[in-house]
N, C-alpha and C. Protein backbone atom coordinates (compact mmCIF):
# COMPACT_ATOMS: atom_id res chain seq x y z
N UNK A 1 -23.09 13.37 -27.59
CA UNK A 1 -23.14 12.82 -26.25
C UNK A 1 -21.72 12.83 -25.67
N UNK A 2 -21.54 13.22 -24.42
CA UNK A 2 -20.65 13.39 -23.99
C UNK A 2 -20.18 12.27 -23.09
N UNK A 3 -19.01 11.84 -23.11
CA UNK A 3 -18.98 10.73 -21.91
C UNK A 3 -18.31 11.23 -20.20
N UNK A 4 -18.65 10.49 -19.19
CA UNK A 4 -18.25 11.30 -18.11
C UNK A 4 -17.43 10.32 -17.78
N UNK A 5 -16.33 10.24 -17.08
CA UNK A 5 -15.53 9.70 -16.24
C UNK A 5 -15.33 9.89 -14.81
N UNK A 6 -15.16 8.78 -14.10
CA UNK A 6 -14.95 8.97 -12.63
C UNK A 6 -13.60 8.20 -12.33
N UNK A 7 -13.50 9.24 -11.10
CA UNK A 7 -11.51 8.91 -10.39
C UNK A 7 -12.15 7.32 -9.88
N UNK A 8 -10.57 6.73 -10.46
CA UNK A 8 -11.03 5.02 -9.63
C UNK A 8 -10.11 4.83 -8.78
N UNK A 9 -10.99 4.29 -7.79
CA UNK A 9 -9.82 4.10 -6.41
C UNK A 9 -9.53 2.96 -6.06
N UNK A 10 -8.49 2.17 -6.06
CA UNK A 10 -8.17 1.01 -5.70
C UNK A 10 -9.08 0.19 -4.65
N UNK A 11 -8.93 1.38 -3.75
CA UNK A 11 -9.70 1.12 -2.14
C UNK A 11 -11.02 0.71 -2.38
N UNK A 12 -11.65 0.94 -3.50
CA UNK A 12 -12.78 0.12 -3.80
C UNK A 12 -12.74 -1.09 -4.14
N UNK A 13 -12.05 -1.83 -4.62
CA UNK A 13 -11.55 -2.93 -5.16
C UNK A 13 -10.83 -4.26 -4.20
N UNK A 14 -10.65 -3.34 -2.76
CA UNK A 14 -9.91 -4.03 -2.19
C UNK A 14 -11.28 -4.73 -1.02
N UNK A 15 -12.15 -5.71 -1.54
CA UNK A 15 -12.75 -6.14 -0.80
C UNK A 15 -12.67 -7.57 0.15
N UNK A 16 -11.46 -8.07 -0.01
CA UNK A 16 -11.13 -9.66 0.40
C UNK A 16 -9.83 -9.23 0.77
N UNK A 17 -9.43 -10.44 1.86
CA UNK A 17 -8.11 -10.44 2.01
C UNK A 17 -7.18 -10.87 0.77
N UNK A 18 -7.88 -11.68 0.10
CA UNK A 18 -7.30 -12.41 -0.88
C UNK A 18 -7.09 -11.19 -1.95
N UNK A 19 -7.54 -10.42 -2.42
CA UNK A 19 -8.03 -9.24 -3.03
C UNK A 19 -6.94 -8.37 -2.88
N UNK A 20 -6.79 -7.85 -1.42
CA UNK A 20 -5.67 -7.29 -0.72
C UNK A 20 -4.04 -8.04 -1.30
N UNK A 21 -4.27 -9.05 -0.65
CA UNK A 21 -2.69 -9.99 -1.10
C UNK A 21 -2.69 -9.59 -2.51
N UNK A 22 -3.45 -10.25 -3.40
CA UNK A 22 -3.31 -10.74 -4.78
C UNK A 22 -2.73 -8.82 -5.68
N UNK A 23 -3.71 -7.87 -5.04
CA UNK A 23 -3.00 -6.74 -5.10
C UNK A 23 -1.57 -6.11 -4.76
N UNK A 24 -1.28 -6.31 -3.57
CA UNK A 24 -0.05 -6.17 -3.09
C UNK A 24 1.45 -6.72 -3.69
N UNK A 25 0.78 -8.00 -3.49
CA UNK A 25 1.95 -8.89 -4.70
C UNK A 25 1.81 -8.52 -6.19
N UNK A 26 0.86 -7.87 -6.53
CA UNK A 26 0.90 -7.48 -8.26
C UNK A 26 1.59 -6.15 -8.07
N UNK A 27 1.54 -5.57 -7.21
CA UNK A 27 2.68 -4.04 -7.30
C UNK A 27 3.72 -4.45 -7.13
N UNK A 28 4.16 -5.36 -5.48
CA UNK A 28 5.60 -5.60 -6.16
C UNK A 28 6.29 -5.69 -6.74
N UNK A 29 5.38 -6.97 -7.64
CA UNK A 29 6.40 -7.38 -8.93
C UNK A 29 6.21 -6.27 -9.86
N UNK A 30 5.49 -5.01 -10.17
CA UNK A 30 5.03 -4.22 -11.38
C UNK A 30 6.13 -3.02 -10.91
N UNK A 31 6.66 -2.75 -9.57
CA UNK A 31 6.78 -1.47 -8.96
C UNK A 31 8.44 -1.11 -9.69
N UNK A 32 8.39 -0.14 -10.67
CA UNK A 32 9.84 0.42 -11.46
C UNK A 32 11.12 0.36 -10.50
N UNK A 33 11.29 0.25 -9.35
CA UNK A 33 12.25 0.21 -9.18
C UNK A 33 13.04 1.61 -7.83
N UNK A 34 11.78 2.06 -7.88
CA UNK A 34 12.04 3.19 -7.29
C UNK A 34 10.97 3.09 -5.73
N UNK A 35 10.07 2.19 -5.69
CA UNK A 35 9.40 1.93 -4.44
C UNK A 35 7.90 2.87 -4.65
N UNK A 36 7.89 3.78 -5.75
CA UNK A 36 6.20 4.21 -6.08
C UNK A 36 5.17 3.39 -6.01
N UNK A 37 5.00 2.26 -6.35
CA UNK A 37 3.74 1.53 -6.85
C UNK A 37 3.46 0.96 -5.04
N UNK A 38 4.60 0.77 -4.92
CA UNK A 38 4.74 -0.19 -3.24
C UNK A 38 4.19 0.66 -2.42
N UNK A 39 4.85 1.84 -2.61
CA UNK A 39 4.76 2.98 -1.58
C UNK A 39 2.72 3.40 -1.53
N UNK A 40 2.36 3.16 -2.78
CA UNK A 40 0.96 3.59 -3.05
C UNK A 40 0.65 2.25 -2.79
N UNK A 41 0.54 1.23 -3.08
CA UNK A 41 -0.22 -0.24 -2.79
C UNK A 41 -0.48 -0.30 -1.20
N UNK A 42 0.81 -0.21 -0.57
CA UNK A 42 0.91 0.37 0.84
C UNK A 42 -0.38 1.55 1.53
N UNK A 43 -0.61 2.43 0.86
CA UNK A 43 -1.43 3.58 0.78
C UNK A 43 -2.84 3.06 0.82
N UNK A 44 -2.80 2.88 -0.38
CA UNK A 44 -4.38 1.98 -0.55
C UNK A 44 -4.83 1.02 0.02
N UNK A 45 -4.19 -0.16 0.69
CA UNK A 45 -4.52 -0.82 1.21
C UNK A 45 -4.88 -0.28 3.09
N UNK A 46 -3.71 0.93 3.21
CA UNK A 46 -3.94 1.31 4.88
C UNK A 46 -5.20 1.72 4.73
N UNK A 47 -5.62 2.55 3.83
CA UNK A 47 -7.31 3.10 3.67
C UNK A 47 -8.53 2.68 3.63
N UNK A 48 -7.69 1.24 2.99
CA UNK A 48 -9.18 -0.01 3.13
C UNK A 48 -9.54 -0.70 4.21
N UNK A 49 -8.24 -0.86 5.26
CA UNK A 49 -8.36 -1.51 6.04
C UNK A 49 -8.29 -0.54 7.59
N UNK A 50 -8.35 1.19 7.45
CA UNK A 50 -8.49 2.11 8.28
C UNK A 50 -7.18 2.61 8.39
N UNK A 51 -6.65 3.79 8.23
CA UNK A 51 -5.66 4.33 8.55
C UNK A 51 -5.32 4.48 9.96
N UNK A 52 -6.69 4.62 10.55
CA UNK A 52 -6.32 4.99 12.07
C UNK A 52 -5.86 3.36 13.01
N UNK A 53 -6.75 2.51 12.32
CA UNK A 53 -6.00 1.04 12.84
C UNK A 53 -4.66 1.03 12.37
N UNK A 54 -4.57 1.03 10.90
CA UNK A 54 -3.04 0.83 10.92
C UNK A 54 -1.95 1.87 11.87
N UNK A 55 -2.42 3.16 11.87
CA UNK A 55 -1.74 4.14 12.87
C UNK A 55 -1.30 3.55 14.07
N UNK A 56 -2.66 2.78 14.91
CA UNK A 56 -2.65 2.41 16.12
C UNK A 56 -1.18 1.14 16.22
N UNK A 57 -1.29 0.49 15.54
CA UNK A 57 -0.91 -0.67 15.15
C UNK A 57 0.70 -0.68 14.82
N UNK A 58 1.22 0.57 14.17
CA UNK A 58 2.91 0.75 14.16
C UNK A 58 2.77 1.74 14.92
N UNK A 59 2.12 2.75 15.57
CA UNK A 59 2.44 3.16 16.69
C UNK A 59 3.08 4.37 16.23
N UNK A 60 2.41 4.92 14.84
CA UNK A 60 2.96 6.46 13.96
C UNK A 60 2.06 6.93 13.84
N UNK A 61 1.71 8.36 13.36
CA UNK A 61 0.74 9.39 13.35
C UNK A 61 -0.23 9.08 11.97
N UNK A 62 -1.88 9.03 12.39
CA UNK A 62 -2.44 8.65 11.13
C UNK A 62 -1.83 9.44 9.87
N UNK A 63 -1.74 10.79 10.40
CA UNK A 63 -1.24 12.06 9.38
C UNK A 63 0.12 11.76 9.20
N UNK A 64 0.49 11.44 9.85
CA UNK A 64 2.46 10.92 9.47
C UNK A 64 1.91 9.78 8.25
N UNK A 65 1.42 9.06 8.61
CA UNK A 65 1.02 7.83 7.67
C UNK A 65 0.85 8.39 5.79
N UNK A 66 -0.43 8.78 6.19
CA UNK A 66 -1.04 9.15 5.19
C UNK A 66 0.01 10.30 4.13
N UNK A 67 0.58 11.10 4.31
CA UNK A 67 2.10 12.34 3.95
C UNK A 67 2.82 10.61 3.64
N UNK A 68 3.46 10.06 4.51
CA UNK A 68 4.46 8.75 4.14
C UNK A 68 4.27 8.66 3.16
N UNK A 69 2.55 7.84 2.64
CA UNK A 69 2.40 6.86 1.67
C UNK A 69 1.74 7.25 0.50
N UNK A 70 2.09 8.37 0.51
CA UNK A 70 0.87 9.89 -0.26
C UNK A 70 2.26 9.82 -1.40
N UNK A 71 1.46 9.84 -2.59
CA UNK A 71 2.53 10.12 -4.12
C UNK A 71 3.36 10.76 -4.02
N UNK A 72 3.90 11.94 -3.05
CA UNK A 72 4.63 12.65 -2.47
C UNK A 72 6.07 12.46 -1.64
N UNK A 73 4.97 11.10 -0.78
CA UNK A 73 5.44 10.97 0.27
C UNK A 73 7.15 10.07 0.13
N UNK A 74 8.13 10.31 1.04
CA UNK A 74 9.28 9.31 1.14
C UNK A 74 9.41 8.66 1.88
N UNK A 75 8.96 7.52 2.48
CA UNK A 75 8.53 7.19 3.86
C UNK A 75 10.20 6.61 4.02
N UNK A 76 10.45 6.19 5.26
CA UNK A 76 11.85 5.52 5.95
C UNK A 76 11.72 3.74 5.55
N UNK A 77 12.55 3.42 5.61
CA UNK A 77 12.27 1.73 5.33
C UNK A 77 11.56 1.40 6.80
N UNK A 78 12.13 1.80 7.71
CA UNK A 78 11.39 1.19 8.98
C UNK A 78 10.33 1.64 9.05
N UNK A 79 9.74 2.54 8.64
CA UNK A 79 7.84 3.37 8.31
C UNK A 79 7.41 2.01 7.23
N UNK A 80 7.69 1.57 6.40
CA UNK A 80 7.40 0.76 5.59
C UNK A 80 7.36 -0.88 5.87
N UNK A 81 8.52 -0.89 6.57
CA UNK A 81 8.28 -2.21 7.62
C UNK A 81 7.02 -2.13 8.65
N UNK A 82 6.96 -1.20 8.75
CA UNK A 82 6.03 -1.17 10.40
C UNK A 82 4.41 -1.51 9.82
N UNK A 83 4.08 -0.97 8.45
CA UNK A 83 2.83 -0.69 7.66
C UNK A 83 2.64 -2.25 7.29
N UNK A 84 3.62 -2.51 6.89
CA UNK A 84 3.69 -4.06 6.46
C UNK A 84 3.32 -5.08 7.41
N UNK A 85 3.82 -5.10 8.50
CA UNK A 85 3.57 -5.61 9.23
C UNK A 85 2.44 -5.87 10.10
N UNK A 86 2.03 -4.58 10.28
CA UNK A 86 0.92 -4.21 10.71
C UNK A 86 -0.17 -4.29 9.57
N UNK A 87 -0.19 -4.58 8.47
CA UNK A 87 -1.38 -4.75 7.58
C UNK A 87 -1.33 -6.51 7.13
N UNK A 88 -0.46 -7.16 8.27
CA UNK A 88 -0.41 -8.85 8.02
C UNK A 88 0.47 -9.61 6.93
N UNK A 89 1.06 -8.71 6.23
CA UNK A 89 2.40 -9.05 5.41
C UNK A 89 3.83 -9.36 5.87
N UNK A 90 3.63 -10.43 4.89
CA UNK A 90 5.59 -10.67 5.83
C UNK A 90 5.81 -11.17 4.11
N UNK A 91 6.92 -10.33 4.18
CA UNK A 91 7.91 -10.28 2.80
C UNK A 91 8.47 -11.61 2.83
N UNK A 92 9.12 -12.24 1.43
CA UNK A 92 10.05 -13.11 1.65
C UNK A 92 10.84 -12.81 0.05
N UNK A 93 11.94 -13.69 -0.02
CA UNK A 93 12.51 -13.57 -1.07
C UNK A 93 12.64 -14.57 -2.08
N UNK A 94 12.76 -14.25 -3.23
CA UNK A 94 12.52 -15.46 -4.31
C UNK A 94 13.39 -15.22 -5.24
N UNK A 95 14.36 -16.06 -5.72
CA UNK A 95 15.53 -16.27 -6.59
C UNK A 95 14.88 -16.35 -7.72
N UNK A 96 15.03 -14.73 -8.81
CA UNK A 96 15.10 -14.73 -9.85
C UNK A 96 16.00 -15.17 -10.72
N UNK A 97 15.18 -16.05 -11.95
CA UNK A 97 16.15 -16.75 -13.26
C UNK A 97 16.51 -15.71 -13.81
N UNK A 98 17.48 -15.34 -14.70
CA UNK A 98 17.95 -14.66 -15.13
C UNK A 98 18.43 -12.72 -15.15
């Protein structure tokens, strides 16, 4: 017997706002250091919640978007602010111990 596997997509998973947050904040803190995990958490979440709203919403190209936040993609910090913002996130900062 053979077993089959299927691609899993975050975007399925992302059914609550709470869901959304509780995701978002688990890449942050997981993301190496280089902005990948962010850059894709970012990704997945524009998809759940419509790329073309979030498009509308920072006022950038759905297809600019999607290339940005694509495993590929290098988006600008201000492309990344704008996504953020526009998907109801506001960053803050927290003083790590050690």
């Amino acid at each position: 017997m053979s077993e089959k596997f299927t691609d899993w997509d975050a975007v399925q998973e992302l059914k609550s706002e709470k869901d959304i947050a509780l995701y978002f904040e688990a890449c942050l803190d997981d993301d190496p250091g280089d902005g990948s995990l962010i850059r894709a958490a970012l990704g997945d979440i524009a998809r759940a919640r419509g790329m073309s709203l979030v498009a509308r919403e920072t006022g950038l190209a759905r297809e600019s978007l999607y290339k940005a936040l694509s495993p590929e993609g290098n988006p600008e910090f201000t492309t990344v602010m704008k996504v953020i913002k526009a998907l109801g996130f506001k960053l803050h900062v927290e003083l790590t111990q050690g």
